[in-house]
N, C-alpha and C. Protein backbone atom coordinates (compact mmCIF):
# COMPACT_ATOMS: atom_id res chain seq x y z
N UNK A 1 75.96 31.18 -26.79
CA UNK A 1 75.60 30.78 -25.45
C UNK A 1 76.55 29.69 -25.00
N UNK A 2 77.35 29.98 -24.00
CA UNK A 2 78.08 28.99 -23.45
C UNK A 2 77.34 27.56 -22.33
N UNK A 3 77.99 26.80 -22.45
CA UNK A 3 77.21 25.56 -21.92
C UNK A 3 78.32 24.92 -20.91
N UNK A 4 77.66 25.06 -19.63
CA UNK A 4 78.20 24.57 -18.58
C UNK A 4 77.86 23.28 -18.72
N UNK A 5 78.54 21.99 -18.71
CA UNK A 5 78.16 20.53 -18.38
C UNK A 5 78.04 20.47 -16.79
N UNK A 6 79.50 20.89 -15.73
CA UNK A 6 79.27 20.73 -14.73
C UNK A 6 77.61 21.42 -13.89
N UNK A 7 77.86 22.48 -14.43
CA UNK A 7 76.67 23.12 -13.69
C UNK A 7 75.25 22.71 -13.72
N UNK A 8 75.23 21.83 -15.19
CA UNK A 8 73.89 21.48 -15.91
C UNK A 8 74.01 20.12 -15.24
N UNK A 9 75.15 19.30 -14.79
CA UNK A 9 75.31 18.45 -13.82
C UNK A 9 74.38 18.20 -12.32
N UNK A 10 75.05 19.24 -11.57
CA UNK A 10 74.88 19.47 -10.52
C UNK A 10 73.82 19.86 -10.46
N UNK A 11 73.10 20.45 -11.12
CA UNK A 11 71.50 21.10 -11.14
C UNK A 11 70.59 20.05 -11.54
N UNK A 12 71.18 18.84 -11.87
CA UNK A 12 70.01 17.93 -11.82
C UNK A 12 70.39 16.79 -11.03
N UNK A 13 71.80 16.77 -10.60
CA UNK A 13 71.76 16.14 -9.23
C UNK A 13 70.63 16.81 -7.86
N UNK A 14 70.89 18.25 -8.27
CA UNK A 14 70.18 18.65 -6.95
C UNK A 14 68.65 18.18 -6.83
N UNK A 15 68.39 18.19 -8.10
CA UNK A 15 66.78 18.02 -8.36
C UNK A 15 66.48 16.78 -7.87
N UNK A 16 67.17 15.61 -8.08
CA UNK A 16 67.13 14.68 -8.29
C UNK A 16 66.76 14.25 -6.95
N UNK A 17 68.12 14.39 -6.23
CA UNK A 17 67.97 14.03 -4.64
C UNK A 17 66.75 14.90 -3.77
N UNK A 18 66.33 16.04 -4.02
CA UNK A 18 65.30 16.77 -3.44
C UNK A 18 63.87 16.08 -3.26
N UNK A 19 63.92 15.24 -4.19
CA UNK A 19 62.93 14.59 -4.67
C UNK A 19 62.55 13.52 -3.45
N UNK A 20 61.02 13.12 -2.81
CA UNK A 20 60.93 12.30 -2.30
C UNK A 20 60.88 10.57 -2.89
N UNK A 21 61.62 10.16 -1.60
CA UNK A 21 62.04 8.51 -1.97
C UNK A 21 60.93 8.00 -0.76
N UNK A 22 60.40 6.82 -1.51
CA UNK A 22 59.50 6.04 -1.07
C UNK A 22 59.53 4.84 -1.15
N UNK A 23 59.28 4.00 -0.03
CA UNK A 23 59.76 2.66 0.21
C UNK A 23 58.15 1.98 0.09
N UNK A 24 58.45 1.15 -0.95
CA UNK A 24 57.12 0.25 -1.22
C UNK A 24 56.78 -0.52 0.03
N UNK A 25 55.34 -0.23 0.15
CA UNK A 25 54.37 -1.35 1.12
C UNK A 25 54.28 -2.06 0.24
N UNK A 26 54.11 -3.81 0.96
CA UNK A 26 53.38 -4.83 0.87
C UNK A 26 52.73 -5.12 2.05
N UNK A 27 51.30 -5.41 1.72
CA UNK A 27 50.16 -5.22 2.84
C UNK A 27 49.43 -6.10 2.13
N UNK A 28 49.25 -7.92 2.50
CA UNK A 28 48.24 -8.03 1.60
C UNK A 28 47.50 -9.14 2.49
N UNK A 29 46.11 -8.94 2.46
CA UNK A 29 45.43 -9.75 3.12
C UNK A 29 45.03 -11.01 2.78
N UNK A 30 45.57 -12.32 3.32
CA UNK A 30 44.81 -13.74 2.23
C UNK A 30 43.95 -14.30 2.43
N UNK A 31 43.17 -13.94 4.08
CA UNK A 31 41.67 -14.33 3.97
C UNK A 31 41.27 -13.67 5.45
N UNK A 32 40.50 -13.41 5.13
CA UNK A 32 39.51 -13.04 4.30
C UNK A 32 39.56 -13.35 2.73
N UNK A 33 39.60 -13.89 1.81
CA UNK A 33 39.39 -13.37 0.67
C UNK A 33 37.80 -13.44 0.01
N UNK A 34 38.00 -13.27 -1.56
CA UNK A 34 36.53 -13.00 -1.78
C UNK A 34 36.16 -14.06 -2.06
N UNK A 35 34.58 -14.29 -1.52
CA UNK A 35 33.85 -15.51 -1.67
C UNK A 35 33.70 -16.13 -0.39
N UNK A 36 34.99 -15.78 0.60
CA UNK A 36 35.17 -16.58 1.83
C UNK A 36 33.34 -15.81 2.75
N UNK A 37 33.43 -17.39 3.65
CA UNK A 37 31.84 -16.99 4.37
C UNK A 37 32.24 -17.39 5.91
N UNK A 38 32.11 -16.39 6.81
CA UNK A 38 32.76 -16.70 8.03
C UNK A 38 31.05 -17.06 8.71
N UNK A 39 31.28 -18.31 9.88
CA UNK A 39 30.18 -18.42 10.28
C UNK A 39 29.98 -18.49 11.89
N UNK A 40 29.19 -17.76 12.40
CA UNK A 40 28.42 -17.56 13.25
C UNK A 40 28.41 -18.43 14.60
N UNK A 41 29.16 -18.46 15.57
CA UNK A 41 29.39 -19.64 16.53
C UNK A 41 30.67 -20.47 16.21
N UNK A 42 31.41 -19.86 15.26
CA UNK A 42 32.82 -20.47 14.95
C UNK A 42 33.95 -19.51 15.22
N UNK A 43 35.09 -19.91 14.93
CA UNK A 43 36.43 -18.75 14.54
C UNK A 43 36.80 -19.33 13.78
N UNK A 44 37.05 -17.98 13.16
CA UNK A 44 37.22 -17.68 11.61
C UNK A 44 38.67 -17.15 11.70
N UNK A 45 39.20 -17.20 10.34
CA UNK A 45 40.57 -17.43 10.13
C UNK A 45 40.66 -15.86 9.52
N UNK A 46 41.68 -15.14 10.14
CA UNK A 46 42.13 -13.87 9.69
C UNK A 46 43.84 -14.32 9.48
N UNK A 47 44.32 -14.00 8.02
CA UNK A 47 45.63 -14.00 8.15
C UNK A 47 45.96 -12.75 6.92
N UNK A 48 47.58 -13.06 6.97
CA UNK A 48 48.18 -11.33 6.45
C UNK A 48 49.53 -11.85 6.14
N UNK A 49 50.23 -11.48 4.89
CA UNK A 49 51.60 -11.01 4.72
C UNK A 49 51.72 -9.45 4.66
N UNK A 50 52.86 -9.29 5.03
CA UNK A 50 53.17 -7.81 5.07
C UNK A 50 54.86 -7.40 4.64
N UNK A 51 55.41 -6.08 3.83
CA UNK A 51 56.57 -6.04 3.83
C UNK A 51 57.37 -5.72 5.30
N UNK A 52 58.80 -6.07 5.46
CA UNK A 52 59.49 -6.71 6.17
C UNK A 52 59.66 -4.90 6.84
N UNK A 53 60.31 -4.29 6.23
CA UNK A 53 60.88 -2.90 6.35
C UNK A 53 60.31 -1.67 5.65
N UNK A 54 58.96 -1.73 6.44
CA UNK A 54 57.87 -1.18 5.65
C UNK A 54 57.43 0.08 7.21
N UNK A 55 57.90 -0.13 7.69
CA UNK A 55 57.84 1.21 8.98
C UNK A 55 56.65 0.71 9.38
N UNK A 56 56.07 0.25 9.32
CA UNK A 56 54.67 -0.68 9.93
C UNK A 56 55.56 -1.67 11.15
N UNK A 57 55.16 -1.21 12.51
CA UNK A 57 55.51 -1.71 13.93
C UNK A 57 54.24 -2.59 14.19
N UNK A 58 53.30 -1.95 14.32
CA UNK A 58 51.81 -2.23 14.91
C UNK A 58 50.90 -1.42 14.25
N UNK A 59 49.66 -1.99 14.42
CA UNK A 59 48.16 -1.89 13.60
C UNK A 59 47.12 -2.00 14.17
N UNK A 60 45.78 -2.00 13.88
CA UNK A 60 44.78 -2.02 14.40
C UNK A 60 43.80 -2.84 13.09
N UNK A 61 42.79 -3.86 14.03
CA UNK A 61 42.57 -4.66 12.73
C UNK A 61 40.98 -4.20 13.08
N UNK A 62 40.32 -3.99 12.03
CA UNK A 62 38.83 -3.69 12.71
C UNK A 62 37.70 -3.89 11.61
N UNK A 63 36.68 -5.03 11.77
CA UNK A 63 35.78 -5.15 10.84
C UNK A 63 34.76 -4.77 10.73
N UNK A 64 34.21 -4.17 9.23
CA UNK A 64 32.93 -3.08 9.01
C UNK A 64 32.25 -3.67 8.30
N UNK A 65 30.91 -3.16 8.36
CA UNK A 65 29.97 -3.73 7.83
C UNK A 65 29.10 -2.28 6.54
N UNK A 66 29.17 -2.58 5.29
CA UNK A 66 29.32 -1.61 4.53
C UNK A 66 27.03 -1.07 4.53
N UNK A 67 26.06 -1.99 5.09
CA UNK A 67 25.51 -1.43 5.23
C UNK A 67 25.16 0.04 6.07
N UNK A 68 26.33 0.08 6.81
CA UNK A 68 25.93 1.32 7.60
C UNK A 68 25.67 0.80 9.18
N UNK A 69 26.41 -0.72 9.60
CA UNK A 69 25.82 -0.90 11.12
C UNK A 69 27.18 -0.46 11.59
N UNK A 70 28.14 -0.27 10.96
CA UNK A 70 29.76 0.06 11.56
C UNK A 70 30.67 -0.45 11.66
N UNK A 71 31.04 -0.49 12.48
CA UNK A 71 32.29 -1.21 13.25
C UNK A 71 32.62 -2.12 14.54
N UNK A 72 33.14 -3.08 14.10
CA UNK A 72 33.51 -4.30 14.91
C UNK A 72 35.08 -3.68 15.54
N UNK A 73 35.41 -3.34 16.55
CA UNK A 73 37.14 -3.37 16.40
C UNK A 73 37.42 -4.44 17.41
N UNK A 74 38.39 -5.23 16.11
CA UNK A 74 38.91 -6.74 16.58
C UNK A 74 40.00 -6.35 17.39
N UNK A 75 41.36 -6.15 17.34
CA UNK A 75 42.13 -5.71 17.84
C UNK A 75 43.32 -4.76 17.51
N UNK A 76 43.62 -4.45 18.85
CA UNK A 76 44.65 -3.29 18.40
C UNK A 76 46.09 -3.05 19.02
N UNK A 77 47.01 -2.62 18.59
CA UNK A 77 48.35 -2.96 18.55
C UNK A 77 48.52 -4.05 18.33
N UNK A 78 48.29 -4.78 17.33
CA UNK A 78 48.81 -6.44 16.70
C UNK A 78 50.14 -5.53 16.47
N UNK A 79 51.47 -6.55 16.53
CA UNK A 79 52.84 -6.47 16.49
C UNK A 79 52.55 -6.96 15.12
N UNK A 80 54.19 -6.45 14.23
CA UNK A 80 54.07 -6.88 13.24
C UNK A 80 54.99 -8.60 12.88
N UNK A 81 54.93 -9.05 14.08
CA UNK A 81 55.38 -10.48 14.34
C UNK A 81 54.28 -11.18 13.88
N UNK A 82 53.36 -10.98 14.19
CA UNK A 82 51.80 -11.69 14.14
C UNK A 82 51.04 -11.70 12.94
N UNK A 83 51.28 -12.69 12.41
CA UNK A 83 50.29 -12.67 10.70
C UNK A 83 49.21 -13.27 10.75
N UNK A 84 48.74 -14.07 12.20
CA UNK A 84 47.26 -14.12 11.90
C UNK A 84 46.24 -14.63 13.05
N UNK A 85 45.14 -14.04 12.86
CA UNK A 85 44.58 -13.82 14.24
C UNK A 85 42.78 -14.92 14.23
N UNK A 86 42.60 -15.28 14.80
CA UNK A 86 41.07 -15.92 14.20
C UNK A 86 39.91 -15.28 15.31
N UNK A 87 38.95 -14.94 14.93
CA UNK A 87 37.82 -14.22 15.34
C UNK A 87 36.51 -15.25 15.48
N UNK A 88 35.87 -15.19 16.71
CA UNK A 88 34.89 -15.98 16.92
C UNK A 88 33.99 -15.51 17.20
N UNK A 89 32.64 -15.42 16.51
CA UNK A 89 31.76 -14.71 16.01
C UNK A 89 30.59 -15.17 17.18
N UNK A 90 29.91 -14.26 17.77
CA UNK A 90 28.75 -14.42 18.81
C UNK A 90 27.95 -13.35 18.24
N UNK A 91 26.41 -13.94 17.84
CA UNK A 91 25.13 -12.91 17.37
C UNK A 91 25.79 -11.87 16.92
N UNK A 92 26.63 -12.17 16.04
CA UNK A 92 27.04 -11.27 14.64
C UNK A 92 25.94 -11.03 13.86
N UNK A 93 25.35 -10.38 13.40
CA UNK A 93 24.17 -10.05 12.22
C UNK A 93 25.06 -10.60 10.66
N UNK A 94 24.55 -11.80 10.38
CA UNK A 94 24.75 -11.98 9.22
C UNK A 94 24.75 -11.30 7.83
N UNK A 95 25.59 -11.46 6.98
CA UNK A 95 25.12 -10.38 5.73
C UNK A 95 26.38 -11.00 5.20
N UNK A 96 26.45 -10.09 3.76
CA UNK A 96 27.01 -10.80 2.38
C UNK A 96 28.10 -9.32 2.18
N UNK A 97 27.91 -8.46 3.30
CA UNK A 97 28.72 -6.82 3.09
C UNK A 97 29.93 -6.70 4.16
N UNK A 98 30.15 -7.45 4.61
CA UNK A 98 31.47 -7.34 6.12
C UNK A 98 32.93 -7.28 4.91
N UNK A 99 33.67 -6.58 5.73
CA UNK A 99 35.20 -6.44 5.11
C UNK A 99 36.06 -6.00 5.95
N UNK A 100 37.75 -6.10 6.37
CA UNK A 100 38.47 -5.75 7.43
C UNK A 100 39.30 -4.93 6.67
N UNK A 101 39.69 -3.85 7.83
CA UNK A 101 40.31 -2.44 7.91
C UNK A 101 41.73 -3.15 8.49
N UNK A 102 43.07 -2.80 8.04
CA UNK A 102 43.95 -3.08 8.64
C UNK A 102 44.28 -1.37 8.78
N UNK A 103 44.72 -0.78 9.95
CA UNK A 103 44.52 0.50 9.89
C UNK A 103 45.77 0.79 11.09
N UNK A 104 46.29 2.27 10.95
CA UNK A 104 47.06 3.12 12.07
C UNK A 104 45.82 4.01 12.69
N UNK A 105 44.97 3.45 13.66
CA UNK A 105 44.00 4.38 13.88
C UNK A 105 44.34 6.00 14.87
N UNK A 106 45.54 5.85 14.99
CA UNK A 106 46.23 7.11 15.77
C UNK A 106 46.21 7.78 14.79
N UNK A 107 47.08 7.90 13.98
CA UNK A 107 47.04 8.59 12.57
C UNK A 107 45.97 8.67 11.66
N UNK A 108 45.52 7.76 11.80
CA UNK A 108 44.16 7.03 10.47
C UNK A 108 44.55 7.21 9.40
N UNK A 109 45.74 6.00 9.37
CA UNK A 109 46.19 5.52 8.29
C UNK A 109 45.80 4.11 7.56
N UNK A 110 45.07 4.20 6.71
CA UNK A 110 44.54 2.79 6.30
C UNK A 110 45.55 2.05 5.62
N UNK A 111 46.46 1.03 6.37
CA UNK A 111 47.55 0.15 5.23
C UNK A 111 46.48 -0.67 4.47
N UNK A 112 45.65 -1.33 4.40
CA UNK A 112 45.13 -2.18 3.98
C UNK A 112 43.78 -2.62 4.24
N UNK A 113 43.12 -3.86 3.02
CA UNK A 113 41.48 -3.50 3.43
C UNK A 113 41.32 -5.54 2.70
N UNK A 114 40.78 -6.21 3.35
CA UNK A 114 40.49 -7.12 2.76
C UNK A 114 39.07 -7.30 1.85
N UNK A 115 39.26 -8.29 1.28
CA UNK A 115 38.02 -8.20 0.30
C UNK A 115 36.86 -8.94 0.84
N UNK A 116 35.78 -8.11 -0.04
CA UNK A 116 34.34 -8.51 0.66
C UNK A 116 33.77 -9.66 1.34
N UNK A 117 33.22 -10.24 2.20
CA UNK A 117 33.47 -11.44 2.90
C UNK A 117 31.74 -11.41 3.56
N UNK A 118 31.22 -12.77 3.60
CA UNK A 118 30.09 -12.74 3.81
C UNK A 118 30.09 -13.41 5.72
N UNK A 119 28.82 -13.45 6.52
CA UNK A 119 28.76 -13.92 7.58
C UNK A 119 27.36 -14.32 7.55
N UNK A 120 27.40 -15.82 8.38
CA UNK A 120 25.74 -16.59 7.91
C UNK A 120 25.85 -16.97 9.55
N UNK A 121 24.42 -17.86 9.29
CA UNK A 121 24.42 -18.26 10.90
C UNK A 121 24.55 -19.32 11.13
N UNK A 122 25.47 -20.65 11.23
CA UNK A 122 25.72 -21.97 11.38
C UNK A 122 26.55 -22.09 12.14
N UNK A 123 27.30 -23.23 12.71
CA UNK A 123 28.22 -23.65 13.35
C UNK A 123 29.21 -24.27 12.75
N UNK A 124 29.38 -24.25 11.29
CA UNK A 124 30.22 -25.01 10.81
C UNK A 124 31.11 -23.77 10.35
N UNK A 125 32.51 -23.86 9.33
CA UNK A 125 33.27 -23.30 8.87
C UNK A 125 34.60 -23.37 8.73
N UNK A 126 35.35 -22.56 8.53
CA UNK A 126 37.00 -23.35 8.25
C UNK A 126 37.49 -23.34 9.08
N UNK A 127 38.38 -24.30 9.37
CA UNK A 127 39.17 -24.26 10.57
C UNK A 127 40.13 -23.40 10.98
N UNK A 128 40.40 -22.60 12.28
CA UNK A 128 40.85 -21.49 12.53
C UNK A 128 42.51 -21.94 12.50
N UNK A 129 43.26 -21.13 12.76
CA UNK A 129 44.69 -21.23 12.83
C UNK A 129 44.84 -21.76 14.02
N UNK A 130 45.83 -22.43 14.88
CA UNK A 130 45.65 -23.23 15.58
C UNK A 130 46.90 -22.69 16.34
N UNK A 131 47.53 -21.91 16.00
CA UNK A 131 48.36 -21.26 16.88
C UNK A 131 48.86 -19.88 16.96
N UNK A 132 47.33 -19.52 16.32
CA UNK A 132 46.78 -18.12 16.25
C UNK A 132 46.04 -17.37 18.05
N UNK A 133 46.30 -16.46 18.00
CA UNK A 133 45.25 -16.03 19.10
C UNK A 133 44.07 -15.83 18.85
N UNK A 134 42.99 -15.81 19.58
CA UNK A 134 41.45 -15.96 18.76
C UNK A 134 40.45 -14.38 19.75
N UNK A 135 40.25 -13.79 19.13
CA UNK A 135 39.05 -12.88 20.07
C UNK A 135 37.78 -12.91 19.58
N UNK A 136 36.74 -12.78 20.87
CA UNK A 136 35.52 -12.58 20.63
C UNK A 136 34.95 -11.66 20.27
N UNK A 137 33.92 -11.62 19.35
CA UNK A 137 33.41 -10.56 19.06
C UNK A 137 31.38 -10.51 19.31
N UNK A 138 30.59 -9.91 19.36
CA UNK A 138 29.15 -10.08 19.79
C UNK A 138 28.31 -8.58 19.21
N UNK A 139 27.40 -9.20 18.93
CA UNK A 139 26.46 -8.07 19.00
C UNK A 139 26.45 -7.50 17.44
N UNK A 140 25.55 -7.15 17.32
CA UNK A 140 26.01 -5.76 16.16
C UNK A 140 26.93 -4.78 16.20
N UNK A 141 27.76 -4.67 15.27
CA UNK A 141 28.58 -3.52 15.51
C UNK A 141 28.28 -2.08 16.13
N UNK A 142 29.20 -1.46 16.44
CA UNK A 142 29.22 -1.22 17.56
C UNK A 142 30.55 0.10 17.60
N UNK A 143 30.58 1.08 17.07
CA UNK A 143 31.93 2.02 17.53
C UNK A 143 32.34 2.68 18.49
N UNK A 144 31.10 2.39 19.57
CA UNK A 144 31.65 2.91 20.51
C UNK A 144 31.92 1.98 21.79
N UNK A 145 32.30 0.58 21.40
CA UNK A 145 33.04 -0.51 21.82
C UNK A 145 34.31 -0.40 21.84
N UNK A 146 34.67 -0.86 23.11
CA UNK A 146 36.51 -0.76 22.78
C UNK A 146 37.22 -1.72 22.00
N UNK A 147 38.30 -2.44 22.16
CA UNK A 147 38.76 -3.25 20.59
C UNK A 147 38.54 -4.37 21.79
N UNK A 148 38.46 -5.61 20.89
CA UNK A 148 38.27 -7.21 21.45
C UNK A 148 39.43 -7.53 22.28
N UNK A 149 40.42 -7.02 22.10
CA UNK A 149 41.68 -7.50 22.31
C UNK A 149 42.76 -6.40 22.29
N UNK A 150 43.51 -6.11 22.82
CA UNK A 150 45.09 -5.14 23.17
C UNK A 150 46.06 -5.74 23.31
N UNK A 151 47.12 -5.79 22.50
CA UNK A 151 48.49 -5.78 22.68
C UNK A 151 48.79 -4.55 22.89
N UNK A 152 50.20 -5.17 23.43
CA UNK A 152 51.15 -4.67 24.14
C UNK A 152 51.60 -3.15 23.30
N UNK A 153 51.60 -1.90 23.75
CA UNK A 153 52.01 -0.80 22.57
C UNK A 153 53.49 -1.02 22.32
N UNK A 154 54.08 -0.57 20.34
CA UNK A 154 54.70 -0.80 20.37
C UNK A 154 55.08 0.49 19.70
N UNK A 155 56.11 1.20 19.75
CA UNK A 155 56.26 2.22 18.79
C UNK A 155 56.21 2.04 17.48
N UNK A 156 55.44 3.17 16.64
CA UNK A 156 55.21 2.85 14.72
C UNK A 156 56.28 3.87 14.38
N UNK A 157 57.13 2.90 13.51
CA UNK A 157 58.06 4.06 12.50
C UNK A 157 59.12 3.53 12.96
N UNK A 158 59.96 2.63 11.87
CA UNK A 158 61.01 2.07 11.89
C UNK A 158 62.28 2.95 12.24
N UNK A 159 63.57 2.32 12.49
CA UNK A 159 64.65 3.30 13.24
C UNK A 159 65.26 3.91 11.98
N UNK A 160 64.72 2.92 10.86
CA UNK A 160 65.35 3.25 9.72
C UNK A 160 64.74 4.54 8.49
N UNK A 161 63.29 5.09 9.26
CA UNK A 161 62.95 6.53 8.69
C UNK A 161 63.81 7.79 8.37
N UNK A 162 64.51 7.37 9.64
CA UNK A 162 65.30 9.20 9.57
C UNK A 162 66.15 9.02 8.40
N UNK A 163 66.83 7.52 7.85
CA UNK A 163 67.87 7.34 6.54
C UNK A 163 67.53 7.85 5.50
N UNK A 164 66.19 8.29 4.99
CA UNK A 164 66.15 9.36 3.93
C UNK A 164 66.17 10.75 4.06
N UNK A 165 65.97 11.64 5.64
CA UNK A 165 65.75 12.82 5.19
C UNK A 165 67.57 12.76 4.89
N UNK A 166 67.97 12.00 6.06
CA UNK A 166 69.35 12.18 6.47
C UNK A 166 70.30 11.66 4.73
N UNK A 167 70.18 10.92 3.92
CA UNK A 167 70.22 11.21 2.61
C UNK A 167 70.07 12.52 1.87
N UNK A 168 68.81 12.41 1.95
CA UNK A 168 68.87 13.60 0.93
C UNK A 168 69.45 14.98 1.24
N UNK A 169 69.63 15.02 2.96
CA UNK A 169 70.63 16.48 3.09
C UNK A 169 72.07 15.64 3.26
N UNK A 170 72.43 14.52 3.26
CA UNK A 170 74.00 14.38 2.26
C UNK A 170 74.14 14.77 1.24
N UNK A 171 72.74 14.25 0.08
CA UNK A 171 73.08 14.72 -1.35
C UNK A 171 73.02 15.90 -1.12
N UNK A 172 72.55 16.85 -0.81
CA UNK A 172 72.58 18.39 -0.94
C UNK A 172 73.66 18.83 -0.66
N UNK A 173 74.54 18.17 0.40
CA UNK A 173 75.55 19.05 0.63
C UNK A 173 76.62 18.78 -0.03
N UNK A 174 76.85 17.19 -0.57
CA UNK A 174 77.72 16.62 -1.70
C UNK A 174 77.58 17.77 -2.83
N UNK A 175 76.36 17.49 -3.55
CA UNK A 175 76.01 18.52 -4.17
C UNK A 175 76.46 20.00 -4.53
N UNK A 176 76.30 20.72 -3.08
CA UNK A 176 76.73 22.00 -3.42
C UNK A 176 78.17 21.93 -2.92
N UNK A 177 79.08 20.81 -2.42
CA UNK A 177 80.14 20.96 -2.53
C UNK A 177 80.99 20.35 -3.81
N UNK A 178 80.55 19.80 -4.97
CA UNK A 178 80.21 19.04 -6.11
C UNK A 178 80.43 20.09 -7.14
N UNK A 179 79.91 21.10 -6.33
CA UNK A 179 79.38 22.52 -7.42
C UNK A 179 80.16 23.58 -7.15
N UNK A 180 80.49 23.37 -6.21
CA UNK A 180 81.65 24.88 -5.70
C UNK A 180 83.13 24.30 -6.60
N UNK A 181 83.55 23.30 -6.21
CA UNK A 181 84.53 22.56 -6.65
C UNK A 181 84.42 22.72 -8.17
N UNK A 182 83.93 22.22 -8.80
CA UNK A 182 83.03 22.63 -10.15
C UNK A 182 83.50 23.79 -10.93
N UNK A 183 83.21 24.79 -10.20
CA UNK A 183 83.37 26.18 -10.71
C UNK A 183 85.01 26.92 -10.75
N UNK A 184 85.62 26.64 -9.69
CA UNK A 184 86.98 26.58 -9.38
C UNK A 184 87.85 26.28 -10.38
């Protein structure tokens, strides 16, 4: 049996590049975190790091309540300039089960989910970001409320998406010209 190197080459170049390439998210929420207790007649501190070149333009931030009362939606099209937003709570129903959705709700794509977070009824609590934007929120949740707040739409999906299909049909064609050459 004869043994092509080039060919056994090129046949796992091809494989290789065919293959999907995926650019790591970083999506991470820092508070909310767990233990944190947002309270009732205050604003409360929502903040976020996120990766830089992560095709994430804009988002939708929206908080649920895991007994089953729903959904709060805080706001939507946050730019991805904006890492943090503070929320001021009016006859929120208190509980120990609230958590935030960082979400593509066009798509319903969930980037991210902060951790469990309680809501009581006082006037005291941490101090909000101070050069944050702040929205109101009221009532029991609510999904068929519109969001607290709208920014400006911005298109989702970086300019820099099309650089992999547009890769991987270079490698293909490197490839099978890699391979013609090859055989010659």
């Amino acid at each position: 049996m004869h043994f092509n190197l080039s060919s056994y080459l090129v046949a796992c170049f091809l494989l290789l590049s065919s293959l999907p390439v995926q650019v790591s998210a970083y999506f991470v929420v820092t508070s909310p975190g767990e233990g944190t207790v947002w309270h009732v007649g205050a604003a409360n501190p929502i903040t976020w790091s996120k990766g830089v070149m992560d095709g994430i333009n804009s988002f939708d931030i929206e908080m649920n309540r895991m007994n089953g009362d729903g959904l709060h939606f805080l706001a939507r099209n946050v730019p991805n300039t904006v890492h943090s937003l503070n929320v001021f709570l009016q006859d929120v129903p208190p509980g120990d089960d609230y958590f935030l959705l960082f979400v593509n709700s066009t798509h319903g794509v969930l980037h991210t989910t902060s951790k469990r977070f309680s809501v009581v009824s006082s006037d005291s609590g941490a101090a909000p970001d101070s050069n944050a934007p702040t929205v109101t929120i009221s009532g029991a949740p609510n999904p068929s409320q519109a969001f607290a707040t709208t920014y400006a739409a911005v298109p989702n999906g970086a300019p820099h998406d099309i650089g992999v299909p547009l890769l991987g049909m270079a490698a293909l064609v490197f490839g099978g010209i890699f391979g013609v050459l090859c055989t010659l």
